[in-house]
C-alpha atoms as a PDB file:
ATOM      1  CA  UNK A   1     255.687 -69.890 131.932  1.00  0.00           C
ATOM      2  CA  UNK A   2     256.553 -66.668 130.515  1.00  0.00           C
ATOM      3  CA  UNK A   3     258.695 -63.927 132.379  1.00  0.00           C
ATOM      4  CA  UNK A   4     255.413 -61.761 132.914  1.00  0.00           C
ATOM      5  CA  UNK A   5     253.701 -64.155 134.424  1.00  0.00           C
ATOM      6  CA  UNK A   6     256.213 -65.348 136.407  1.00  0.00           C
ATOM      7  CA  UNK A   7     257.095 -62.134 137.857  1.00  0.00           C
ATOM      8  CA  UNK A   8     253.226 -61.533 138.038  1.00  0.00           C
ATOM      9  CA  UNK A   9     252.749 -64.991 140.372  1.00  0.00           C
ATOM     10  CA  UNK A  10     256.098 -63.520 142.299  1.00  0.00           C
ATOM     11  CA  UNK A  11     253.876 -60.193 143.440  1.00  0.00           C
ATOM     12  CA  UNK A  12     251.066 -62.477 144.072  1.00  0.00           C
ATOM     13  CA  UNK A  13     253.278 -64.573 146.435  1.00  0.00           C
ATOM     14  CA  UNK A  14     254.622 -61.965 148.277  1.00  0.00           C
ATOM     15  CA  UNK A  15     251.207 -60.102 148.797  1.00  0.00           C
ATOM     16  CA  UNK A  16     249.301 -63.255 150.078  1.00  0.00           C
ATOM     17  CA  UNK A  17     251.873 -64.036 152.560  1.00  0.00           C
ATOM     18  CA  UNK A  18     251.478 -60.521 153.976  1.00  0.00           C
ATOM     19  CA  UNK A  19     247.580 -61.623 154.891  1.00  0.00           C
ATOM     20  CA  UNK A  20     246.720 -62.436 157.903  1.00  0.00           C
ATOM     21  CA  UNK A  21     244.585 -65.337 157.225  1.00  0.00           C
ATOM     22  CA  UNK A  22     247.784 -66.816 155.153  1.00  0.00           C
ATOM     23  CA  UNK A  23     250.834 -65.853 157.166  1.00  0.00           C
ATOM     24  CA  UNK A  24     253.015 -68.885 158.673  1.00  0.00           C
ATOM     25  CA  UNK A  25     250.331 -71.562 156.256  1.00  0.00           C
ATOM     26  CA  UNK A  26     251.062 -73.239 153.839  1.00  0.00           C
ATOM     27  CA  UNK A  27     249.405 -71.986 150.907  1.00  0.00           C
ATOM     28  CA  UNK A  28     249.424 -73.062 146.700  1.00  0.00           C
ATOM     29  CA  UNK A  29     249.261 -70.550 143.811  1.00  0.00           C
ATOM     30  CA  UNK A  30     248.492 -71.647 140.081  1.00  0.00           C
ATOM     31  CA  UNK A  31     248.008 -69.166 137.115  1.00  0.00           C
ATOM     32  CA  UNK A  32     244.690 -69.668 135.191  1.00  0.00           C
ATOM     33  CA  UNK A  33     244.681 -67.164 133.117  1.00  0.00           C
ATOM     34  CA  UNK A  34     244.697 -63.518 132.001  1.00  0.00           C
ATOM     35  CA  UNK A  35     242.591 -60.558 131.129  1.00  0.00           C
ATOM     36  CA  UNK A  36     242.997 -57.211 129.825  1.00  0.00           C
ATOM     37  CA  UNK A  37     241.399 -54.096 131.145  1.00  0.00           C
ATOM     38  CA  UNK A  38     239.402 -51.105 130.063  1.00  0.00           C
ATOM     39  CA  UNK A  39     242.530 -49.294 128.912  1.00  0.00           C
ATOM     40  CA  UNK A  40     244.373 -52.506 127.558  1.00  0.00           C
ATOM     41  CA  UNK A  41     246.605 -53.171 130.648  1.00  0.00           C
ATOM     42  CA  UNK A  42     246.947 -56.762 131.623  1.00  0.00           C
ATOM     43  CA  UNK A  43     245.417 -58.412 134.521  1.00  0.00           C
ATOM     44  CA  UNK A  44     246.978 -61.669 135.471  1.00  0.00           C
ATOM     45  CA  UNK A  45     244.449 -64.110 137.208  1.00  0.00           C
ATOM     46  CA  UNK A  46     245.358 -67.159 139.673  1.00  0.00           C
ATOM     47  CA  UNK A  47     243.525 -69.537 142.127  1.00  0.00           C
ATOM     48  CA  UNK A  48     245.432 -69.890 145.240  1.00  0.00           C
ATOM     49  CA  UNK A  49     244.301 -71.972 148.023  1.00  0.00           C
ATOM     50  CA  UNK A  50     245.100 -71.600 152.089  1.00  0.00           C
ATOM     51  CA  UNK A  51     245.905 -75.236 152.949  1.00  0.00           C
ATOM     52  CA  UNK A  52     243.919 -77.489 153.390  1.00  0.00           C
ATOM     53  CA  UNK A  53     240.696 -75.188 152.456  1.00  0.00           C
ATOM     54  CA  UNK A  54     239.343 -74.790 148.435  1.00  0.00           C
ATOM     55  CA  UNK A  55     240.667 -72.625 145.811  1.00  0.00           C
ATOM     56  CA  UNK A  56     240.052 -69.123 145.251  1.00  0.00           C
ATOM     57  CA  UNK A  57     240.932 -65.854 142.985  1.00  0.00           C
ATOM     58  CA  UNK A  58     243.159 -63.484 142.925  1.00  0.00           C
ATOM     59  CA  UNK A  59     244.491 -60.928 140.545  1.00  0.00           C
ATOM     60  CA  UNK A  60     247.721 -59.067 139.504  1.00  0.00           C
ATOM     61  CA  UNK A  61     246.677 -55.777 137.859  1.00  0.00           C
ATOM     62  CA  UNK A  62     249.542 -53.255 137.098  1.00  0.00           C
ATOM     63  CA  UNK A  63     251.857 -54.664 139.911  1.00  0.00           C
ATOM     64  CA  UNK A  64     249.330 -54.675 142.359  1.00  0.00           C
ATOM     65  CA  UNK A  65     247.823 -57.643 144.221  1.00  0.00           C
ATOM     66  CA  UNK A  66     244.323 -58.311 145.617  1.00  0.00           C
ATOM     67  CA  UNK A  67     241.939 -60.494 146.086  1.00  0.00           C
ATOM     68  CA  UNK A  68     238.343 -60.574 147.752  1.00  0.00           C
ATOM     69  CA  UNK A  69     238.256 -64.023 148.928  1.00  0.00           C
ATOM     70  CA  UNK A  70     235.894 -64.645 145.979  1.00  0.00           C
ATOM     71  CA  UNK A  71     235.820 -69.362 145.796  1.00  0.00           C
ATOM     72  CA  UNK A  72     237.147 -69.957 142.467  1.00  0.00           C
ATOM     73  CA  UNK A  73     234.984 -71.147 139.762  1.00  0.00           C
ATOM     74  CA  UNK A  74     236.705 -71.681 136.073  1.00  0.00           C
ATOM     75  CA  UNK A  75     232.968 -70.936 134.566  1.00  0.00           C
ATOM     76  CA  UNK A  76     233.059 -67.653 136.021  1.00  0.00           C
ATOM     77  CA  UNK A  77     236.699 -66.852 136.386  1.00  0.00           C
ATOM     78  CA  UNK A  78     236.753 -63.649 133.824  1.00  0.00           C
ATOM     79  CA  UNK A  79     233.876 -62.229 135.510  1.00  0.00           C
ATOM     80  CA  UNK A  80     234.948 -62.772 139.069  1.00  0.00           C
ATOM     81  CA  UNK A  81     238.662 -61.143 138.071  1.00  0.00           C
ATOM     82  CA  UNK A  82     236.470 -58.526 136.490  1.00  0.00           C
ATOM     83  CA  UNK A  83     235.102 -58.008 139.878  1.00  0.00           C
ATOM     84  CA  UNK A  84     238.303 -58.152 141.879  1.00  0.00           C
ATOM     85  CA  UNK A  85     240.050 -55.689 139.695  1.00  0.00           C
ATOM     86  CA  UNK A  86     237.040 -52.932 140.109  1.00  0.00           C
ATOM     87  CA  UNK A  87     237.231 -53.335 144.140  1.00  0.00           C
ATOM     88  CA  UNK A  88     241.433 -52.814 143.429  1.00  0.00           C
ATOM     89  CA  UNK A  89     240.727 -50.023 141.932  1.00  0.00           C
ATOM     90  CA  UNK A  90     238.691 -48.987 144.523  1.00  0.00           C
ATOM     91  CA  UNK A  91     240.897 -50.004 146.984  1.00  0.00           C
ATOM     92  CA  UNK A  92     243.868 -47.967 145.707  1.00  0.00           C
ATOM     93  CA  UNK A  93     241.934 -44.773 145.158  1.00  0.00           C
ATOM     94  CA  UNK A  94     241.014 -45.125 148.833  1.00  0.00           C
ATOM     95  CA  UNK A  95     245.040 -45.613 149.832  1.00  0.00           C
ATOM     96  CA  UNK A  96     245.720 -42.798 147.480  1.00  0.00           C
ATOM     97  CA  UNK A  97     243.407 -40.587 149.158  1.00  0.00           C
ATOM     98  CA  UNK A  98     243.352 -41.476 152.634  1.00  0.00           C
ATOM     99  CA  UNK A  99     245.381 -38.219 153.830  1.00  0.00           C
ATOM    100  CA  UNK A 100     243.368 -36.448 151.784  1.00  0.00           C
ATOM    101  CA  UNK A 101     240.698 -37.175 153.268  1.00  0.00           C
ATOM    102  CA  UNK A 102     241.638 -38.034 157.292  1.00  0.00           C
ATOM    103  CA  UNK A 103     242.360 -33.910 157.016  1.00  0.00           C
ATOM    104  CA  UNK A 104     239.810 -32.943 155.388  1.00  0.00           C
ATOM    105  CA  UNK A 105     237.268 -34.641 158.043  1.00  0.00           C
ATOM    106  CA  UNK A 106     239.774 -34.405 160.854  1.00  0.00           C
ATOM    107  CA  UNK A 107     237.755 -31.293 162.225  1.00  0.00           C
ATOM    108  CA  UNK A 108     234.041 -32.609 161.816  1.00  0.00           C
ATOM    109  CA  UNK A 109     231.656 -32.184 164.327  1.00  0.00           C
ATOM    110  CA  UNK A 110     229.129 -34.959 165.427  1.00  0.00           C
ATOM    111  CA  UNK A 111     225.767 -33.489 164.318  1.00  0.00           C
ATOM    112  CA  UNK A 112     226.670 -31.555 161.402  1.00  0.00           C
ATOM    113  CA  UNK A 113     224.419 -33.989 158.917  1.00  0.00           C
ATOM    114  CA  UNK A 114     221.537 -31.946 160.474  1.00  0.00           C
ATOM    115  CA  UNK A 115     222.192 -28.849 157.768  1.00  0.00           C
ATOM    116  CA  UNK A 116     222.292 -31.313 154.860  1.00  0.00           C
ATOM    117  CA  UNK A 117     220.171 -31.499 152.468  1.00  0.00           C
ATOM    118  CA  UNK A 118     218.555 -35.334 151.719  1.00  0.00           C
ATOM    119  CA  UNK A 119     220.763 -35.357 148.882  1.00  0.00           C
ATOM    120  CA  UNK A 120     224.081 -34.889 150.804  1.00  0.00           C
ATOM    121  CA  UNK A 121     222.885 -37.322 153.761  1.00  0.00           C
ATOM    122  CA  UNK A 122     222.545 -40.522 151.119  1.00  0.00           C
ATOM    123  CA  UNK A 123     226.348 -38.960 149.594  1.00  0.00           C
ATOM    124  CA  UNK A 124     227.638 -38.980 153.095  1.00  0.00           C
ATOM    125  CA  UNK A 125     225.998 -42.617 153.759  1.00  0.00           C
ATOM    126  CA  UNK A 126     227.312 -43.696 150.376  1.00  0.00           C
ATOM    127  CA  UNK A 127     230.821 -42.146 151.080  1.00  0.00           C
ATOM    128  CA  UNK A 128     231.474 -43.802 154.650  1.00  0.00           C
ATOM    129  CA  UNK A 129     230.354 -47.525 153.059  1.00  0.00           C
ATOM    130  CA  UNK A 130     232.962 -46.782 150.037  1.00  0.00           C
ATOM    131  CA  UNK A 131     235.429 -45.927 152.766  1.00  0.00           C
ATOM    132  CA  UNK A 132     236.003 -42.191 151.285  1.00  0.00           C
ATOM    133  CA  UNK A 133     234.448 -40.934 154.563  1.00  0.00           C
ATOM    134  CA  UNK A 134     236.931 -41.787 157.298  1.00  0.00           C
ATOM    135  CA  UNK A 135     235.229 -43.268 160.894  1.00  0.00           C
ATOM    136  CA  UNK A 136     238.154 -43.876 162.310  1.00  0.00           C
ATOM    137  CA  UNK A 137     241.469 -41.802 163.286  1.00  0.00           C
ATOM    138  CA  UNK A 138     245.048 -42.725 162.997  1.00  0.00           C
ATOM    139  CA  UNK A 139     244.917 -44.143 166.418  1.00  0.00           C
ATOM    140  CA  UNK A 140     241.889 -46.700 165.400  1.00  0.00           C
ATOM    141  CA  UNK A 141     239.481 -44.058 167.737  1.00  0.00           C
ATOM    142  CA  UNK A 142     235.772 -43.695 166.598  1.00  0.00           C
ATOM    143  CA  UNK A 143     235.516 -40.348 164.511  1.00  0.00           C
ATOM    144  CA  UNK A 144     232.672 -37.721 164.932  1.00  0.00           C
ATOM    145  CA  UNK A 145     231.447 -39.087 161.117  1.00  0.00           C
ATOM    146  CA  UNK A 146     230.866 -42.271 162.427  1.00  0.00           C
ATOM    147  CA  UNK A 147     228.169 -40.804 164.963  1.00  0.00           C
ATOM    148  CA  UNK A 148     226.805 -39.220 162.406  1.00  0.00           C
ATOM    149  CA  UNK A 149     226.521 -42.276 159.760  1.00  0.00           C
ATOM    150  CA  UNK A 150     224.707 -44.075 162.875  1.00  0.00           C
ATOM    151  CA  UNK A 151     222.371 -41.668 162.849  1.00  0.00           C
ATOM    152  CA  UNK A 152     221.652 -40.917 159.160  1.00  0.00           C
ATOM    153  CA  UNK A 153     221.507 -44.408 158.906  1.00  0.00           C
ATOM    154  CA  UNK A 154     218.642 -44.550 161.604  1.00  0.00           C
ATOM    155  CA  UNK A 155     216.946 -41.218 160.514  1.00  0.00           C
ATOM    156  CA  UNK A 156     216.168 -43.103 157.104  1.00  0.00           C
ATOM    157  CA  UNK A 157     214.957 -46.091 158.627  1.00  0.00           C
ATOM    158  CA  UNK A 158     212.529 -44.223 160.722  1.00  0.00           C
ATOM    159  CA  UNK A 159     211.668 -41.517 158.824  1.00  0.00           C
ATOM    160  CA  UNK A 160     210.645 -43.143 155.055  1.00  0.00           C
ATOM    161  CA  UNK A 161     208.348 -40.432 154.272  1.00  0.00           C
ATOM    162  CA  UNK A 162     211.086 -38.535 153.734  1.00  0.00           C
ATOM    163  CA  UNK A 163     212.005 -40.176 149.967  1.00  0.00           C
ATOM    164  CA  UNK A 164     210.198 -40.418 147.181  1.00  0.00           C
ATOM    165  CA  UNK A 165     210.251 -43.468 145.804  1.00  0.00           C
ATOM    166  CA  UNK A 166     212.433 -42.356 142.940  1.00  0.00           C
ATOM    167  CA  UNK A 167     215.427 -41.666 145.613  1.00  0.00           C
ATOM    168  CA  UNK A 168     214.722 -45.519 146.032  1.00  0.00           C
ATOM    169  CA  UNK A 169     217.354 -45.814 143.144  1.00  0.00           C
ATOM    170  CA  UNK A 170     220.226 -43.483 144.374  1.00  0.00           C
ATOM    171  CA  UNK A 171     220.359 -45.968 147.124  1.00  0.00           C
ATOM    172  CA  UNK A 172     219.667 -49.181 145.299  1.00  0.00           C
ATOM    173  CA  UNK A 173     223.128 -48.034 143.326  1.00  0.00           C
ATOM    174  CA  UNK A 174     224.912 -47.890 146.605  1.00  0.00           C
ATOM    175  CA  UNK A 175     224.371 -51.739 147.079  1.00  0.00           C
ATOM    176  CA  UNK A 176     228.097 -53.295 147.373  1.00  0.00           C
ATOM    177  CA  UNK A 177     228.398 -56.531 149.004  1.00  0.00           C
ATOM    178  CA  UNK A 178     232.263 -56.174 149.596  1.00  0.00           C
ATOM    179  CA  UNK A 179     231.957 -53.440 152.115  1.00  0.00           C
ATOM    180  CA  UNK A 180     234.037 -53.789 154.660  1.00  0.00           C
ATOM    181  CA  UNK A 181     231.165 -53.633 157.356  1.00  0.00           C
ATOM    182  CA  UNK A 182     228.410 -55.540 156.124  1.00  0.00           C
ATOM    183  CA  UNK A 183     226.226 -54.555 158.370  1.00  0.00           C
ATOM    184  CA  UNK A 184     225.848 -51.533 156.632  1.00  0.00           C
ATOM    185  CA  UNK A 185     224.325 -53.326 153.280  1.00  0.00           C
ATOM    186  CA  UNK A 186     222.007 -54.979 156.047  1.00  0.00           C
ATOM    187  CA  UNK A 187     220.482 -51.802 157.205  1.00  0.00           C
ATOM    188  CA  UNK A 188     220.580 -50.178 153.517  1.00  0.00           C
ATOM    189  CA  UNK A 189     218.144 -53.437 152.624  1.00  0.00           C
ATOM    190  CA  UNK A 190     215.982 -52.131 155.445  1.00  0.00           C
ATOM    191  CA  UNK A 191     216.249 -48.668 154.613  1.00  0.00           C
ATOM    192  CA  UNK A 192     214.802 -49.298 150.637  1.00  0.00           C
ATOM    193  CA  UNK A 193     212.533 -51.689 151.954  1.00  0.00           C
ATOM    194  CA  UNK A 194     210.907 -48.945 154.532  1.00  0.00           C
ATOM    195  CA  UNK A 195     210.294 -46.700 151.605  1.00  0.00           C
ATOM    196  CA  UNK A 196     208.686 -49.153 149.011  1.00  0.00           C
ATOM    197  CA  UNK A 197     206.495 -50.528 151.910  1.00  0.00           C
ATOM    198  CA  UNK A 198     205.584 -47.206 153.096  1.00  0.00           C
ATOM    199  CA  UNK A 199     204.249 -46.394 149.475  1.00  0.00           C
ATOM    200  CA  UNK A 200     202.193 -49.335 149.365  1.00  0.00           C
ATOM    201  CA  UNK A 201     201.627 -51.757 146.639  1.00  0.00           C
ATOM    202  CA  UNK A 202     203.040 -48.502 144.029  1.00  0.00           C
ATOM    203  CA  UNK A 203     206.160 -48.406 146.242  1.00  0.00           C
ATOM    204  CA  UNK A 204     207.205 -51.918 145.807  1.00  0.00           C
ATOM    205  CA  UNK A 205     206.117 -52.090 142.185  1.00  0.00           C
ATOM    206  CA  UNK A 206     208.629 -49.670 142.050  1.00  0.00           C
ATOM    207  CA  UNK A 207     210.994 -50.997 143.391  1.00  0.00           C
ATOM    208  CA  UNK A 208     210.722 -54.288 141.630  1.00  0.00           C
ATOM    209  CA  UNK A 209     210.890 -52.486 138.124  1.00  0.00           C
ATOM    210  CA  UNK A 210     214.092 -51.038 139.196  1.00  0.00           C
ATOM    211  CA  UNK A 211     216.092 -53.672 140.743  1.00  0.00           C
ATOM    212  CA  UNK A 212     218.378 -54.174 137.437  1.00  0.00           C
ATOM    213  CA  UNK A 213     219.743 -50.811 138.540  1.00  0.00           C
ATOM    214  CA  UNK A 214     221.607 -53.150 141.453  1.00  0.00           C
ATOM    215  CA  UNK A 215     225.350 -53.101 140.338  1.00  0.00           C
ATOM    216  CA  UNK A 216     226.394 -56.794 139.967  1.00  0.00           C
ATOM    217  CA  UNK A 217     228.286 -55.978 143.232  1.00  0.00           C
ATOM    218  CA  UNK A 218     225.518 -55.606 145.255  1.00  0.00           C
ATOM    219  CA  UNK A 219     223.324 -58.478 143.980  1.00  0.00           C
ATOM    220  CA  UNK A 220     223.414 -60.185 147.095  1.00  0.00           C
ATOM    221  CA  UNK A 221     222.002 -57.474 149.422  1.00  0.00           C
ATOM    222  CA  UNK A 222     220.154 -55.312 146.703  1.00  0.00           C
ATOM    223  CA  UNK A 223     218.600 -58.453 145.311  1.00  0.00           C
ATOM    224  CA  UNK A 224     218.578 -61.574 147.912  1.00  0.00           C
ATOM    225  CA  UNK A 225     218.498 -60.020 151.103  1.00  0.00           C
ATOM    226  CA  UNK A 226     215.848 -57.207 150.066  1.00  0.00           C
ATOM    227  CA  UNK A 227     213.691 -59.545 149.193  1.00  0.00           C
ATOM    228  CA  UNK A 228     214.432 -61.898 151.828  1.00  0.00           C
ATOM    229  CA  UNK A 229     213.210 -58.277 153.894  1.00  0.00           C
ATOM    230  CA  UNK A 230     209.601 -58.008 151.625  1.00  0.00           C
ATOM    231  CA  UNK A 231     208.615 -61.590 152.108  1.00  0.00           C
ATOM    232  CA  UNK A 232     208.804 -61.913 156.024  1.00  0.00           C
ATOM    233  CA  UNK A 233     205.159 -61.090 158.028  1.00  0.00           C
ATOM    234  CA  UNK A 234     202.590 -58.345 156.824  1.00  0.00           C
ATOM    235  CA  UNK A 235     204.824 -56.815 154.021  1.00  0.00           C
ATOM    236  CA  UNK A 236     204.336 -60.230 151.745  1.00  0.00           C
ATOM    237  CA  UNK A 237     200.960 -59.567 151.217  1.00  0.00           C
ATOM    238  CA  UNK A 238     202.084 -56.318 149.454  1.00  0.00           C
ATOM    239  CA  UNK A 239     204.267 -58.211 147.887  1.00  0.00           C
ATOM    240  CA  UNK A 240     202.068 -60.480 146.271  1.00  0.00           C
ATOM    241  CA  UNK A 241     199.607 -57.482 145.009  1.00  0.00           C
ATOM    242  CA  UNK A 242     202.717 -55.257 143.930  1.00  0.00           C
ATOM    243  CA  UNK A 243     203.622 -58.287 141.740  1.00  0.00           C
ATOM    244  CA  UNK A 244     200.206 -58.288 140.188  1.00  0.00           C
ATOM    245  CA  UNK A 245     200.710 -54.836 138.913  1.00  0.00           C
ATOM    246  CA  UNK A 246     204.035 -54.902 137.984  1.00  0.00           C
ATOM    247  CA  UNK A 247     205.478 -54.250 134.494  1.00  0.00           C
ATOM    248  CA  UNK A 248     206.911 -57.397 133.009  1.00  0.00           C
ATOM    249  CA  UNK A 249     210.584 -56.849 133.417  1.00  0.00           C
ATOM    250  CA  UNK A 250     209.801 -56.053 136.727  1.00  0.00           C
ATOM    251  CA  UNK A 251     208.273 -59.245 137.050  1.00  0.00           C
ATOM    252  CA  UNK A 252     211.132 -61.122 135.166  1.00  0.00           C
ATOM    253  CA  UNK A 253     213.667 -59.329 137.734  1.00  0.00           C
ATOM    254  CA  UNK A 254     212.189 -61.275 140.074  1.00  0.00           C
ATOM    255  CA  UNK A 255     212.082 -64.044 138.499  1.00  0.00           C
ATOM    256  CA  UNK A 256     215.300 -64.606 137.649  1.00  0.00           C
ATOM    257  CA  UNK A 257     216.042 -63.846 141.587  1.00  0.00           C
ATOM    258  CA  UNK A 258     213.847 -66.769 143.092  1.00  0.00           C
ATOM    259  CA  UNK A 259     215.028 -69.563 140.154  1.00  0.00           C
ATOM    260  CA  UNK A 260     218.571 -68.211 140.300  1.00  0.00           C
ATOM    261  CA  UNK A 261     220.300 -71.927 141.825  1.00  0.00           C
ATOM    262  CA  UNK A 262     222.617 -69.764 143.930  1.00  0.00           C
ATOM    263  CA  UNK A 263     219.780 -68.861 146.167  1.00  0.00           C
ATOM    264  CA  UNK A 264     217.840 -71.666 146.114  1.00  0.00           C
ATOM    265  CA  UNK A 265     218.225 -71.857 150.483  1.00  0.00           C
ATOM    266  CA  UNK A 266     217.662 -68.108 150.508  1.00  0.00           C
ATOM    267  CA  UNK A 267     213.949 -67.473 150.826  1.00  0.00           C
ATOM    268  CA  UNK A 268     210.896 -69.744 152.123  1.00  0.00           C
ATOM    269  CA  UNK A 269     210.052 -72.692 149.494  1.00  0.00           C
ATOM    270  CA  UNK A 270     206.068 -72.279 149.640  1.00  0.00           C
ATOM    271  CA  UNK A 271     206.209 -68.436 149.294  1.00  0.00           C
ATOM    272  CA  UNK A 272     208.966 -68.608 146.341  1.00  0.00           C
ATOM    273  CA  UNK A 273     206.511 -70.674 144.618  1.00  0.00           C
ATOM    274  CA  UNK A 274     203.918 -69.087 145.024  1.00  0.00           C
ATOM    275  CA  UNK A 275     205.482 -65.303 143.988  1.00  0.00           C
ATOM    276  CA  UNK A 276     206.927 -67.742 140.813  1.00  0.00           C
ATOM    277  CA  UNK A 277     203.602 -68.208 139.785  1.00  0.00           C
ATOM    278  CA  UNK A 278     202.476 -64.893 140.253  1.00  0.00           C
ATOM    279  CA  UNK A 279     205.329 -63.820 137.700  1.00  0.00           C
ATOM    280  CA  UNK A 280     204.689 -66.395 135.141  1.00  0.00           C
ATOM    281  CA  UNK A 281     201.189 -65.420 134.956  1.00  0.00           C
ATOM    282  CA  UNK A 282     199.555 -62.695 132.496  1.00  0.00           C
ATOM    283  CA  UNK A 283     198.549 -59.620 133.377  1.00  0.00           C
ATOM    284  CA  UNK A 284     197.072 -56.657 131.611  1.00  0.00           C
ATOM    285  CA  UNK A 285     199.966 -54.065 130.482  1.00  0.00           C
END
């Protein structure tokens, strides 16, 4: 093994044992393989595994560690590091800002969101799920933002009228199914789904033509769990229609959702077949 690598599985070593779920288990670490990134530095990936569970991946980018937990898969293995190293980055410009940014909100008030504008509410949503709004103080204390997330977060469930359905994308891009409350990619599924069902049968047509603007992040939420949202009582019906009128990649979109193996247990069996259908057939452009 070279002396990169070994230095590289040495980092990885040290940063699993600092984990939580890891420290004082016995835990294995194997090199797989290695990637470079978008400016040519060298990502080192490896499949470790917390005895006696399965194997999963973790990464060494530029002397940093991380890992999201992610199973391992060697079919997949580029794309999952690919994955892992843009949630370290994230992660370290987070660390790298966190002063920053604990004074800069240190002062907030609960109830300021009332003078925003639409546009700054969905920022300030997007900028507490990324983490660059702090919720909590240095003493682990709620935070006046974190009233005032709450409440955004219910204001745009109650109050769809208040998008268009093109703001349906801003939010679609903020799908992320790493964030670290994921309860808050629950309630954004609700959120988009309020506005495409509260513009009808155009609303979630839509929608549907623009759910390849889900980063591959947020394909579980912005893709499974929306739809998991549409399909459930009165709003399937819509559905069905929506689909009916829907451009073709639209249609393929969801497609690709309901056949995708990796969901197969996700949505109802007679309803998946039936929206299958309605995708495979022809409709007038």
């Amino acid at each position: 093994m070279e002396k990169n690598v070994e230095k590289a599985c040495r980092q990885f070593d040290k940063w699993l044992s600092t984990q939580s779920y890891a420290r004082n288990r016995r835990y294995k670490i194997e090199y797989v393989g290695q990637l470079a990134d978008e400016g040519g530095k060298i990502c080192y990936i490896f499949k470790y595994s917390i005895i006696p569970s399965g194997w999963r991946l973790g990464i060494v980018s530029d002397a940093e560690a991380y890992s999201i937990s992610k199973n391992y898969n060697p079919a997949t293995q580029t794309e999952d590091a690919k994955l892992t190293l843009h949630y370290l980055k994230r992660y370290l410009e987070v660390r790298d800002k966190q002063d920053e940014m604990m004074e800069k909100y240190k002062d907030y008030r609960r109830g300021t969101y009332k003078s925003m504008s639409l546009q700054e509410k969905m920022d300030y949503l997007d900028g507490v799920q990324k983490e660059f709004i702090p919720i909590f103080d240095e003493d682990g204390m709620d935070m006046d933002t974190l009233v005032d997330f709450l409440d955004i977060q219910r204001e745009f469930a109650e109050a769809p009228q208040m998008f268009t359905v093109e703001n349906m994308v801003a939010l679609l891009h903020m799908f992320d199914d790493e964030c670290f409350e994921i309860t808050m990619m629950h309630e954004l599924a609700r959120i988009v789904c309020g506005i495409a069902v509260h513009y009808g049968k155009e609303g979630i047509c839509f929608l549907l033509e623009h759910l390849d603007e889900v980063p591959k992040e947020g394909m579980w939420h912005g893709h499974v769990r929306v739809m998991q949202f549409l399909m459930a009582g009165e709003d399937y019906f819509l559905l069905k229609e929506a689909v009916t009128m829907c451009a073709q990649p639209g249609r393929e979109q969801l497609l690709a959702i309901l056949s995708d193996p990796l969901n197969k247990d996700c949505f109802d069996e007679e309803k998946a077949e039936e929206l299958k259908t309605l995708c495979s057939a022809a409709y007038p452009a």
